[in-house]
C-alpha atoms as a PDB file:
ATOM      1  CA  UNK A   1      25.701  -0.716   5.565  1.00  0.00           C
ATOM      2  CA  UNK A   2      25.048  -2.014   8.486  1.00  0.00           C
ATOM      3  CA  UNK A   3      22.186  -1.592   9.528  1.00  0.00           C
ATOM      4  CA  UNK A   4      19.050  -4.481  10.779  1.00  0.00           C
ATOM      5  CA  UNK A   5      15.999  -2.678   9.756  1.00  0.00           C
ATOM      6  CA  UNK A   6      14.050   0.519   8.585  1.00  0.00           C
ATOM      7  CA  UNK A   7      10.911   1.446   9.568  1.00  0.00           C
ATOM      8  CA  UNK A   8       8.720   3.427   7.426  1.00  0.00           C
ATOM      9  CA  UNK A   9       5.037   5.040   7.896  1.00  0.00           C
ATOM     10  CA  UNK A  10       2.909   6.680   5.525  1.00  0.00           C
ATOM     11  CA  UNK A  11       2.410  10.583   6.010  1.00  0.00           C
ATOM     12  CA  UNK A  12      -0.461  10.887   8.410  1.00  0.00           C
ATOM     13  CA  UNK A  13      -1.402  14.320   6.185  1.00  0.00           C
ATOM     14  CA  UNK A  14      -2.331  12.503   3.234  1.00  0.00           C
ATOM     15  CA  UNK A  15      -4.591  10.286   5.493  1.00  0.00           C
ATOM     16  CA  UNK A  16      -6.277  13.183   7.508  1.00  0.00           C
ATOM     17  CA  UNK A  17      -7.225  14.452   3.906  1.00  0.00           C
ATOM     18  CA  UNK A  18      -8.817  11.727   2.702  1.00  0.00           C
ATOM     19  CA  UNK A  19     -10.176  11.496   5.680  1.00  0.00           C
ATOM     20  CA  UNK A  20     -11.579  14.564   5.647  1.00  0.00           C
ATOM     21  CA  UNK A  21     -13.382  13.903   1.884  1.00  0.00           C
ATOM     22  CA  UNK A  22     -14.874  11.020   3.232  1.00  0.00           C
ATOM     23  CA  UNK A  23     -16.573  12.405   6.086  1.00  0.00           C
ATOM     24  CA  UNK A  24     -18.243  15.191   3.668  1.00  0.00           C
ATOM     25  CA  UNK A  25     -19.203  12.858   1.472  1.00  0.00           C
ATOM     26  CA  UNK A  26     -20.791  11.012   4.282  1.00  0.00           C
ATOM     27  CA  UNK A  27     -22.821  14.354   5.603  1.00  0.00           C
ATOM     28  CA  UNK A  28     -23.443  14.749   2.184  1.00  0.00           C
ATOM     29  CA  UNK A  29     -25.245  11.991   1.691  1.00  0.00           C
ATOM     30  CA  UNK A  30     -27.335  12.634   5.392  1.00  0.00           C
ATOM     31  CA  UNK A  31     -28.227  15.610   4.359  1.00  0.00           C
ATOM     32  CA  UNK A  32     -28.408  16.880   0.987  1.00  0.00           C
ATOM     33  CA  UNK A  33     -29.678  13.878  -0.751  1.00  0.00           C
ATOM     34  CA  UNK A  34     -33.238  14.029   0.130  1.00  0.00           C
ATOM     35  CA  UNK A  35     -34.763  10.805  -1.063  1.00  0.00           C
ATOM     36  CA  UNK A  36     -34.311   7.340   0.727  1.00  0.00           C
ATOM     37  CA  UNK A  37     -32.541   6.416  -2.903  1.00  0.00           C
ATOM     38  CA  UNK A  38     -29.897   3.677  -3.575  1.00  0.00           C
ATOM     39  CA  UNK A  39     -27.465   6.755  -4.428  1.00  0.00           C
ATOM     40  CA  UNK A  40     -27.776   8.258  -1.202  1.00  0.00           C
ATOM     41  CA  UNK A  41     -27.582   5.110   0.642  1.00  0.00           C
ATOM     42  CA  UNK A  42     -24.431   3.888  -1.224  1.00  0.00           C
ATOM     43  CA  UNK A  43     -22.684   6.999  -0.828  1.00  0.00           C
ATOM     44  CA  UNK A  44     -23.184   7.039   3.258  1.00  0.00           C
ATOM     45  CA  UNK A  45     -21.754   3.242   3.075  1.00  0.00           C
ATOM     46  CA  UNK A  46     -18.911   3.861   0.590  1.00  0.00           C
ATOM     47  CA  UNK A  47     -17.374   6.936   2.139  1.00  0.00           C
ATOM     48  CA  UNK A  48     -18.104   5.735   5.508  1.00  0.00           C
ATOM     49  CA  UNK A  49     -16.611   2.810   5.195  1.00  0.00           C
ATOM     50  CA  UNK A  50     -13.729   5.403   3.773  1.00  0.00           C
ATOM     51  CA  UNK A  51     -14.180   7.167   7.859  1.00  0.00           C
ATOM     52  CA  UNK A  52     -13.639   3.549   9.336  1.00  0.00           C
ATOM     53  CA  UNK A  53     -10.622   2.729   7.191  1.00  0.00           C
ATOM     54  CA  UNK A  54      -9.022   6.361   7.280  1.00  0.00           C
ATOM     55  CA  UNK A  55      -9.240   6.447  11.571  1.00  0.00           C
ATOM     56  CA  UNK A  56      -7.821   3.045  11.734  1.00  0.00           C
ATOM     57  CA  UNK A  57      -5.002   4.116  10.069  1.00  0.00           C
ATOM     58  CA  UNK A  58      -3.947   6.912  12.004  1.00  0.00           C
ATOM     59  CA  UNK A  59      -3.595   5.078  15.135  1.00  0.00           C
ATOM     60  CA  UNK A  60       0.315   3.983  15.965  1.00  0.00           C
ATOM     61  CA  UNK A  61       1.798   0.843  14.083  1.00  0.00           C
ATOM     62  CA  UNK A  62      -1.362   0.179  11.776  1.00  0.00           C
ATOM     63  CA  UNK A  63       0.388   0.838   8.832  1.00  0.00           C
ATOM     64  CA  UNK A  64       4.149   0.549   8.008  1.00  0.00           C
ATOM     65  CA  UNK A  65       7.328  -0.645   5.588  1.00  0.00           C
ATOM     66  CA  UNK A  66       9.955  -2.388   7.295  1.00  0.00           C
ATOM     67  CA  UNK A  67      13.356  -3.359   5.661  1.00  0.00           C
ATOM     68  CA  UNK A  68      15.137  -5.797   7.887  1.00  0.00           C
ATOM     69  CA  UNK A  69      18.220  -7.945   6.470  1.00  0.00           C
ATOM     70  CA  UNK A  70      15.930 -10.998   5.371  1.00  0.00           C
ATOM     71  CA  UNK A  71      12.890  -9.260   3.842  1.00  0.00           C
ATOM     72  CA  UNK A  72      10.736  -6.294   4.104  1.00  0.00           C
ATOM     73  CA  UNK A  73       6.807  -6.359   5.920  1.00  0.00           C
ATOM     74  CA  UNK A  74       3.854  -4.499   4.512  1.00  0.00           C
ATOM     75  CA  UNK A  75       1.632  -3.605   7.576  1.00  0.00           C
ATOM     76  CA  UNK A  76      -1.839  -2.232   6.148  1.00  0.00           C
ATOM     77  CA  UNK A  77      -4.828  -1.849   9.029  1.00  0.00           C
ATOM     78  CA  UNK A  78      -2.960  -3.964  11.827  1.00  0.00           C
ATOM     79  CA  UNK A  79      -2.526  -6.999   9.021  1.00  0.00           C
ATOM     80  CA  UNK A  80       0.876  -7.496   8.713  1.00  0.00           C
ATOM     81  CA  UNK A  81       2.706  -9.129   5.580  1.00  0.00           C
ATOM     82  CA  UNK A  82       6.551 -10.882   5.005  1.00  0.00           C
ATOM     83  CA  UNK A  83       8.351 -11.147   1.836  1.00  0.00           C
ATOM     84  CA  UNK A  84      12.004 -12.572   1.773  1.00  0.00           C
ATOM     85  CA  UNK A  85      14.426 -10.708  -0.353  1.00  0.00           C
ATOM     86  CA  UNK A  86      15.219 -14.120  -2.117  1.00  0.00           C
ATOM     87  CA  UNK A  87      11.491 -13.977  -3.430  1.00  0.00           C
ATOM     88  CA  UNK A  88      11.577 -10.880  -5.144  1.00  0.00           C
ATOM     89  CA  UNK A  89      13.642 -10.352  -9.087  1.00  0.00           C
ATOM     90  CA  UNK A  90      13.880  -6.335  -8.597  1.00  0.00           C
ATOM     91  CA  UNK A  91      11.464  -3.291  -7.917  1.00  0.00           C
ATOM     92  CA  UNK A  92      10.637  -0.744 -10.206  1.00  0.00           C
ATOM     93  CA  UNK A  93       7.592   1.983 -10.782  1.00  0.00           C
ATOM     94  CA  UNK A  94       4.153   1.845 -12.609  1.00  0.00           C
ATOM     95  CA  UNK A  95       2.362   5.107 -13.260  1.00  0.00           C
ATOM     96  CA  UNK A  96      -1.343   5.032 -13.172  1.00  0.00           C
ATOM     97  CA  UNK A  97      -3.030   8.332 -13.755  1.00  0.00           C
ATOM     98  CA  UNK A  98      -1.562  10.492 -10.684  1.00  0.00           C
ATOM     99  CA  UNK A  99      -0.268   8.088  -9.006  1.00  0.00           C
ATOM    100  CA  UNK A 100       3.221   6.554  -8.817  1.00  0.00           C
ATOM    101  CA  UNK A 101       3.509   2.748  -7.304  1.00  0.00           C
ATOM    102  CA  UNK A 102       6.458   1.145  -6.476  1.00  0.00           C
ATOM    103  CA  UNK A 103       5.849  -2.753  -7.768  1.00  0.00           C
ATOM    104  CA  UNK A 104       8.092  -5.960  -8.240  1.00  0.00           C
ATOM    105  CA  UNK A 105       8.017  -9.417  -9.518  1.00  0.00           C
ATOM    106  CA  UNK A 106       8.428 -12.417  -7.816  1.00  0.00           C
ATOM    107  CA  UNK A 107      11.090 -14.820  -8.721  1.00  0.00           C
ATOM    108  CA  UNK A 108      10.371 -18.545 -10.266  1.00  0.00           C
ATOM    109  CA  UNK A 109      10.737 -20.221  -7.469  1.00  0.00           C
ATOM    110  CA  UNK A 110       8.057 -18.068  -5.381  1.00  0.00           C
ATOM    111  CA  UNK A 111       5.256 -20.298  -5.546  1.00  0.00           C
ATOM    112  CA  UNK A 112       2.757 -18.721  -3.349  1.00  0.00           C
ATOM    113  CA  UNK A 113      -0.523 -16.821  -4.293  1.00  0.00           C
ATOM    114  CA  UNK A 114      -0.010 -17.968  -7.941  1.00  0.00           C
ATOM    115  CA  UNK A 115      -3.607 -16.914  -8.850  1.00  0.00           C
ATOM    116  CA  UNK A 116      -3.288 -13.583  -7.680  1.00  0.00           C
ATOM    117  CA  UNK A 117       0.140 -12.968  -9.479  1.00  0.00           C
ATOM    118  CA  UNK A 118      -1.029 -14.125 -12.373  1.00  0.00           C
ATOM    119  CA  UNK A 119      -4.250 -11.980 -11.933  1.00  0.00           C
ATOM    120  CA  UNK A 120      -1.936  -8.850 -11.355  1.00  0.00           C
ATOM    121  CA  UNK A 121       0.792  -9.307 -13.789  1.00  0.00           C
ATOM    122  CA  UNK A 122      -1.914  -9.561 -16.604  1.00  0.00           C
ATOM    123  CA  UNK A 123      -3.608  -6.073 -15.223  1.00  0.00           C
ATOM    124  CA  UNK A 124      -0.132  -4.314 -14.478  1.00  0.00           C
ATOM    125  CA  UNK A 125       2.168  -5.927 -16.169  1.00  0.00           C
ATOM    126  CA  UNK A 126       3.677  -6.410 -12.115  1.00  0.00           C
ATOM    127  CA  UNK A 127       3.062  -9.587  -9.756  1.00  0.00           C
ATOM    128  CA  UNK A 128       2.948  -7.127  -6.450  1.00  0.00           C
ATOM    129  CA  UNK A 129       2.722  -3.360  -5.108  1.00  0.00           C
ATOM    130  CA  UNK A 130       3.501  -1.721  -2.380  1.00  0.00           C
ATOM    131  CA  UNK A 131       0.257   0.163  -1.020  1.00  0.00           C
ATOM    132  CA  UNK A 132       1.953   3.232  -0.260  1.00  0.00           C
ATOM    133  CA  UNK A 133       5.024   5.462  -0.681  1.00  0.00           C
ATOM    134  CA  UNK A 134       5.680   6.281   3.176  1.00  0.00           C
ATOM    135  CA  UNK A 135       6.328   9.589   3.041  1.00  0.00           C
ATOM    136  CA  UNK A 136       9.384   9.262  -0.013  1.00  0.00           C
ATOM    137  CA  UNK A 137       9.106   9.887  -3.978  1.00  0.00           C
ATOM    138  CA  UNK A 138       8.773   6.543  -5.273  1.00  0.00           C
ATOM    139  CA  UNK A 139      11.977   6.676  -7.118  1.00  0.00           C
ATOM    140  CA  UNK A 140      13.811   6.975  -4.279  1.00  0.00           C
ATOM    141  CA  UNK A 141      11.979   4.240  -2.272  1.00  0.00           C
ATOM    142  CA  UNK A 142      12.602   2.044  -5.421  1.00  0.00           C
ATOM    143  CA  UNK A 143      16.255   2.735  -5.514  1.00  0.00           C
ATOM    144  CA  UNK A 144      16.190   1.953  -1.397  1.00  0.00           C
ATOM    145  CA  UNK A 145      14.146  -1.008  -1.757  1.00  0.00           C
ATOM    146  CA  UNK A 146      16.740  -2.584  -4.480  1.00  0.00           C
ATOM    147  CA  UNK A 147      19.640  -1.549  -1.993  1.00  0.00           C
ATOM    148  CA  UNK A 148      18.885  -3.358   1.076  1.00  0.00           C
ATOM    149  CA  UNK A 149      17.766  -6.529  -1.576  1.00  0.00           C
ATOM    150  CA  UNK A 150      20.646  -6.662  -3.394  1.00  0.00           C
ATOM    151  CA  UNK A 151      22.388  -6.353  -0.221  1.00  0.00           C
ATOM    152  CA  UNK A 152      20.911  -8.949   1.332  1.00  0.00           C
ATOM    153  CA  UNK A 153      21.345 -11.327  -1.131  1.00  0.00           C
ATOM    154  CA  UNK A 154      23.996 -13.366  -1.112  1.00  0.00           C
ATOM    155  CA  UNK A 155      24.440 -15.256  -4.768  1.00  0.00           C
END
């Protein structure tokens, strides 16, 4: 292969849905709970901050995979993050309930956010996730994802 990079997005429909359940939550809350209680108060927040999140990520470029030749970037909400190829073992996929994530373990010599890894390998037995499956069957983006590493790696 030859190719420098691979852009992926997550499928707006699944974010127009939840989207959607938010919002009704949100009138929900304004105007079938009656009583000024804490329920009714931390629904409106909860699912409204759900509206905020939801819009943001429909708008171009706020969320996205890219494979390039050195790494791959996790864009979630406009905040953008690298990992090098060399940092990663392998991928692979962790089932929770209904949903499939694609996750991998850093290598030994990837000494960044050490508490969180070791946080996250103790809950999921994995030191990172990917927050979404941009549009594929995770499978597929795990077999992808091990491609353009072990492509990219020279050893």
């Amino acid at each position: 292969m030859t190719e420098k990079e691979i852009l992926l997005k997550p499928k707006k429909l699944t974010t127009i849905i939840l989207l959607l359940i938010s919002s009704l939550f949100v009138i929900a809350g304004l105007i079938v709970m009656e009583e000024e209680t804490f329920i009714k108060w931390g629904t409106i927040l909860f699912f409204g901050s759900g509206v905020i999140v939801f819009t943001i990520q429909l708008f171009p470029n706020s969320s996205y995979l890219k494979l390039t030749n050195e790494g791959f970037e996790v864009r979630s909400l406009y905040h953008s993050h690298f990992t090098k190829w060399t940092d990663v073992n392998c991928f692979g996929i962790l089932a929770i309930r209904f949903n499939t994530l694609v996750v991998f373990n850093y290598t030994d010599n990837h000494k960044k956010h050490t508490p969180g890894k070791k946080i996250a390998r103790f809950l999921s037995k994995s030191q990172g996730a990917l927050p979404d499956n941009y549009g594929m069957k995770a499978i597929k983006l795990v077999e992808l994802m091990n491609e353009w590493k072990f492509k990219n790696v020279k050893t």
